[in-house]
Protein backbone atom coordinates (compact mmCIF):
# COMPACT_ATOMS: atom_id res chain seq x y z
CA UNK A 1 -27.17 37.07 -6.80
CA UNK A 2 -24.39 35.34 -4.64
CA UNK A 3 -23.52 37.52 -1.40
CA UNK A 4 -19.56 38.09 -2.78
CA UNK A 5 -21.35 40.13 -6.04
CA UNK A 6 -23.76 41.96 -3.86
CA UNK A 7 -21.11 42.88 -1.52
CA UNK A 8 -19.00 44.45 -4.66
CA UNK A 9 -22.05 45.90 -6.53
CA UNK A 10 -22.71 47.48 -3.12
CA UNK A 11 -18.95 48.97 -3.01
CA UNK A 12 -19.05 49.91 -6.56
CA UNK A 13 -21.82 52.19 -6.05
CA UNK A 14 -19.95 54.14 -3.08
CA UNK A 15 -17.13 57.02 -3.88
CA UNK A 16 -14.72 55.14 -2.47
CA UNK A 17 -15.82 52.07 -5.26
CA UNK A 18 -15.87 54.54 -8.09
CA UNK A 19 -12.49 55.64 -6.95
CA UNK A 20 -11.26 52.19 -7.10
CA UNK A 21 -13.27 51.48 -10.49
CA UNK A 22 -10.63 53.95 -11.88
CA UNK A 23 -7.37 52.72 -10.06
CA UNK A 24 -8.73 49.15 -11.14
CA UNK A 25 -8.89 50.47 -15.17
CA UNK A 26 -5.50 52.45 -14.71
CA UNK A 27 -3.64 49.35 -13.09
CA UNK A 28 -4.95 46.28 -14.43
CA UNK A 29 -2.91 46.45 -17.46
CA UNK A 30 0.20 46.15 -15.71
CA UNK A 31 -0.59 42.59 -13.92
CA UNK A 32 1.13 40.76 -15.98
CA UNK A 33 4.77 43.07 -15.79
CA UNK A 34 7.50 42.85 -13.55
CA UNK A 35 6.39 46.42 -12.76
CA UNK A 36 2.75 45.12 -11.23
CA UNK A 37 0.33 47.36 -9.08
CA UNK A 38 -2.23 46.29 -7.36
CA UNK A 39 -4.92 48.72 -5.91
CA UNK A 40 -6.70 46.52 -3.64
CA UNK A 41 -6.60 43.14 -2.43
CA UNK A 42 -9.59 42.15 -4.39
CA UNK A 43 -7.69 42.65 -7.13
CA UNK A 44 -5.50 39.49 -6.58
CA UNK A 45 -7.88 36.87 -8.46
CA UNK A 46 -7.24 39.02 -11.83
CA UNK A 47 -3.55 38.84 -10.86
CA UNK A 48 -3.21 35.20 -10.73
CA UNK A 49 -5.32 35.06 -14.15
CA UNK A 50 -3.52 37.19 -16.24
CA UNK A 51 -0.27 35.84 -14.67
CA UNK A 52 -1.60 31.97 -15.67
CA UNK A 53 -1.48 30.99 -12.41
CA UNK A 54 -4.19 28.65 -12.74
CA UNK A 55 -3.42 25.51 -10.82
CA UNK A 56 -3.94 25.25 -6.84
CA UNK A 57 -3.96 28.04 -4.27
CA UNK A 58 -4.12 27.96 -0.58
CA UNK A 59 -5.77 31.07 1.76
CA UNK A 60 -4.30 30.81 5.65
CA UNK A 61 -6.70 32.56 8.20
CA UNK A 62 -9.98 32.58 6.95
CA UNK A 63 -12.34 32.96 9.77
CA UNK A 64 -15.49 33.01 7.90
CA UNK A 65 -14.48 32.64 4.17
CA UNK A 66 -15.36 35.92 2.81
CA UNK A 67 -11.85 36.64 0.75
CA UNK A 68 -11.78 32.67 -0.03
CA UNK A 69 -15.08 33.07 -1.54
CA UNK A 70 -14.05 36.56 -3.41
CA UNK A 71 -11.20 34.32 -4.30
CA UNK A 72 -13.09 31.38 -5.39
CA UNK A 73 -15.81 33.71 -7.36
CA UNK A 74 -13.06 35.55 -9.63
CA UNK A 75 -10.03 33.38 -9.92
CA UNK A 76 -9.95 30.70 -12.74
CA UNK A 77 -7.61 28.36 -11.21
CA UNK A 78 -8.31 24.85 -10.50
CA UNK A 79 -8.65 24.14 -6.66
CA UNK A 80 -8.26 26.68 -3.55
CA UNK A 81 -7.25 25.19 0.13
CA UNK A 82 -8.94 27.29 2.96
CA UNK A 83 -6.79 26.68 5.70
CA UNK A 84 -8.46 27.59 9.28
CA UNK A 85 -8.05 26.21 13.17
CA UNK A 86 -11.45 27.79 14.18
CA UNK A 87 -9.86 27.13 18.01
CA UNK A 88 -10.26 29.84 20.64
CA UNK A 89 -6.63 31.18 22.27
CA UNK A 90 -6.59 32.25 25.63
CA UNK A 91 -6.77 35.85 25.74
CA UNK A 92 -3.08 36.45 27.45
CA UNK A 93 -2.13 34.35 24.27
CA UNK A 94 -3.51 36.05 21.26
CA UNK A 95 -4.83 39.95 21.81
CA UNK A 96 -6.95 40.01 18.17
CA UNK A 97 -10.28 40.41 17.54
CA UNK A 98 -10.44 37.55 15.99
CA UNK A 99 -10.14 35.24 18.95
CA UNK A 100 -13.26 34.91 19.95
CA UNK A 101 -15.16 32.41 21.53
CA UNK A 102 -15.02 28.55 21.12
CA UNK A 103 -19.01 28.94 20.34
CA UNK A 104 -18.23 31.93 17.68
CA UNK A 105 -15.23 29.85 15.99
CA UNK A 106 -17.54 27.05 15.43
CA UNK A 107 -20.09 29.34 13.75
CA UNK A 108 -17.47 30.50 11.81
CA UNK A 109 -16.42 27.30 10.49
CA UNK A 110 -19.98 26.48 9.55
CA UNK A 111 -20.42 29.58 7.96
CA UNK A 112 -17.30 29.26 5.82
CA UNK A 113 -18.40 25.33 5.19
CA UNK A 114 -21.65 27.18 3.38
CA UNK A 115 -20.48 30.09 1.81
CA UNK A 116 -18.10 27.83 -0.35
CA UNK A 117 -20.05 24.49 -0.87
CA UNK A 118 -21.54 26.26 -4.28
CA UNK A 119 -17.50 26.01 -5.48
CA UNK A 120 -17.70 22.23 -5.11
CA UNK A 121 -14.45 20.26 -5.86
CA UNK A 122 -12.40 23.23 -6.32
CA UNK A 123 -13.24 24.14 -3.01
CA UNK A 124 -11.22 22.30 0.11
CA UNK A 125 -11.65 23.18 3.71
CA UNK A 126 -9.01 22.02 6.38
CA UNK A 127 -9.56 22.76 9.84
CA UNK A 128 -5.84 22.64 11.24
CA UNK A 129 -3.60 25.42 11.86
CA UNK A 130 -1.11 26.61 9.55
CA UNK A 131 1.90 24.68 11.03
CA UNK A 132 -0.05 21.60 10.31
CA UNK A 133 -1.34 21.91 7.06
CA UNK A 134 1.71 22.69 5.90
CA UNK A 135 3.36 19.59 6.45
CA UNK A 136 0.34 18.07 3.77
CA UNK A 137 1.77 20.62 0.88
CA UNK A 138 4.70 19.75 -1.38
CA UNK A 139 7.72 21.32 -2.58
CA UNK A 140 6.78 24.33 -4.76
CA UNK A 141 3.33 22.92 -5.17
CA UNK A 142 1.31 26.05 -5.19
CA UNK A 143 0.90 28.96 -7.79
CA UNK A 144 -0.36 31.18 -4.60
CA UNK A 145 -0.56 31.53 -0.87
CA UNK A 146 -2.33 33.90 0.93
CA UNK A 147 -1.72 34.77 4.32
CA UNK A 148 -4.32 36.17 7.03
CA UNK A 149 -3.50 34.14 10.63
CA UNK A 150 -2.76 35.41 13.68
CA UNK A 151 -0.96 39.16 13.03
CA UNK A 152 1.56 38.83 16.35
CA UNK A 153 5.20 39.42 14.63
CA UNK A 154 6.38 35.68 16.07
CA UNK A 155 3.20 34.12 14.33
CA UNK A 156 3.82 36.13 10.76
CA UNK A 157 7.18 35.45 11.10
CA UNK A 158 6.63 31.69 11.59
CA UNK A 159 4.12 31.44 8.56
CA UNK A 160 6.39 33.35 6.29
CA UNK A 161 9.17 30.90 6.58
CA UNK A 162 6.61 27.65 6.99
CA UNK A 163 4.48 28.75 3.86
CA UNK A 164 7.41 30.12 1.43
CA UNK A 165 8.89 27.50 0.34
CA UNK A 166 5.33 25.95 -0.75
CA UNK A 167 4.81 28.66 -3.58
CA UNK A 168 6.53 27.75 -7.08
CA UNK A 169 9.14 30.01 -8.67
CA UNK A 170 6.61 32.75 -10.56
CA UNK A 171 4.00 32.39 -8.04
CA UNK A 172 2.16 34.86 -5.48
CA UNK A 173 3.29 35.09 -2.09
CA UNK A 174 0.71 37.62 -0.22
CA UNK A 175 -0.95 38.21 2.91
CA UNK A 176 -3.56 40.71 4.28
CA UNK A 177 -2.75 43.18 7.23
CA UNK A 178 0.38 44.90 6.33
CA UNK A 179 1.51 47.01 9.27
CA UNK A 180 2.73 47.65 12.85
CA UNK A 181 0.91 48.76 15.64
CA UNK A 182 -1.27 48.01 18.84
CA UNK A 183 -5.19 48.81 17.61
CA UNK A 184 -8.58 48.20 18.63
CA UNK A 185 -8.64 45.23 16.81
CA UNK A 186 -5.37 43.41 18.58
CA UNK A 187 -1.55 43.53 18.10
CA UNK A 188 0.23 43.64 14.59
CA UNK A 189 3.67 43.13 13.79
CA UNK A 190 2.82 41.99 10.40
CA UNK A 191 4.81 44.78 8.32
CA UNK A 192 8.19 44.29 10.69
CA UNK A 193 7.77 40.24 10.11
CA UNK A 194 7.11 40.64 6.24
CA UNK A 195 9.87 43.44 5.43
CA UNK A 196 12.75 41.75 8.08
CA UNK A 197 11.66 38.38 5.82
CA UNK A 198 11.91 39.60 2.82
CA UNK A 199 14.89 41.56 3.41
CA UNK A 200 17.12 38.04 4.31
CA UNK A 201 15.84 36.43 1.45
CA UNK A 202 16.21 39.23 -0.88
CA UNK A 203 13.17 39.55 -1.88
CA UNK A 204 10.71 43.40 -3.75
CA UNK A 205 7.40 43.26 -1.31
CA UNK A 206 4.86 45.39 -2.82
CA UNK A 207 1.49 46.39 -1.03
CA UNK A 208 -1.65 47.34 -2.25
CA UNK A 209 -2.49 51.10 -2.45
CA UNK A 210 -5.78 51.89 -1.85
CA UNK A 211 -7.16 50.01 1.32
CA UNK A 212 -5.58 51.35 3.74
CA UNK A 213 -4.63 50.82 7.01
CA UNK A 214 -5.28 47.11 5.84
CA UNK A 215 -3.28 46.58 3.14
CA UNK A 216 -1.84 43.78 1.85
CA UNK A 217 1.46 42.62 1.11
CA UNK A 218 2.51 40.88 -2.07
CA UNK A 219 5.35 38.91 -4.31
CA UNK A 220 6.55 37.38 -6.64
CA UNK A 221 8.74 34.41 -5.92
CA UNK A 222 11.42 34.79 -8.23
CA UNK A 223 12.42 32.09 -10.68
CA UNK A 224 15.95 30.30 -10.49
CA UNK A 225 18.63 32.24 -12.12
């Protein structure tokens, strides 16, 4: 059995994973409303299916390509873009967990490079930061992003406006680490970038209910009027 299904038959079998059995049977219905809820981030691949949103979908941040694989394993579409650096930050530059070593980031990049060779040509890996993979997307080209990068507000803030734009009207807009906060894992400023975002463009953000304190964050980008 593939290490993404062990990892959920392993959760399933916990209280918390019965608990979310139920939310998952209570809310799944609604994914394909206006009135959507999703219960966990997990959840997103079902989302996107029962929404049609089939075609090409792009995960930013994916350090060793655990949700691109959950992706990958449940989602029906066509091709998903794992987007990725792997390049070490000075410390003074980036306070996250995440930056770790040059050594760690390249065993994190080889990891990633195995976990999601069994996906074959749906499955593209571009080590480049956001900013520059960006520029290699088209207009509305995408029936999803998701967003997990750096979690500093200036960085969120900088990927929400880059990555927008690339998502087609009716398509998911999401990201993972919705709120503010110094912890032991770094900085976040995610939750001030996403709601002061969404609030110019006049945009509903929804988050997911039941992993908290790492939610995630979630649209849909309306269609033209």
């Amino acid at each position: 059995m593939v290490r993404a299904q062990e990892a959920l038959a392993r959760f399933a079998r916990t209280g918390i994973g019965q608990r979310s059995r139920r939310l998952v049977a209570v809310f799944r219905p609604t994914y394909r409303s206006k009135r959507a809820v999703l219960p966990l981030r997990s959840e997103i691949p079902f989302l996107l299916n029962r929404r049609g949103l089939l075609g090409c979908g792009a995960e930013i941040g994916v350090q060793r390509g655990e949700f691109s694989e959950i992706l990958l394993e449940h989602w029906r579409g066509a091709h998903l873009i794992s987007v990725d650096p792997w390049q070490a930050a000075p410390p003074d530059e980036y306070d996250d967990i995440s930056n770790v070593t040059q050594d760690e980031h390249d065993a994190y990049h080889a990891e990633t490079v195995e976990r999601l060779a069994r996906f074959g040509s749906r499955s593209t890996i571009w080590r480049q930061t956001g900013e520059e993979a960006v520029e290699r997307i088209p207009h509305h080209s995408l029936d999803f992003v998701y967003l997990d990068a750096r979690h500093d507000y200036d960085s969120v803030l900088s990927d929400l406006a880059d990555w927008y734009d690339k998502v087609r009207p009716g398509g998911i807009f999401a990201g993972h680490d919705y709120l503010d906060g110094h912890f032991a894992s770094g900085e976040y400023g995610v939750r001030s970038a996403v709601d002061e975002f969404c609030r110019g463009k006049g945009l509903d953000v929804s988050a997911t209910l039941a992993d908290r304190p790492w939610r995630s964050w979630w649209l849909t980008v309306p269609r033209p009027r």
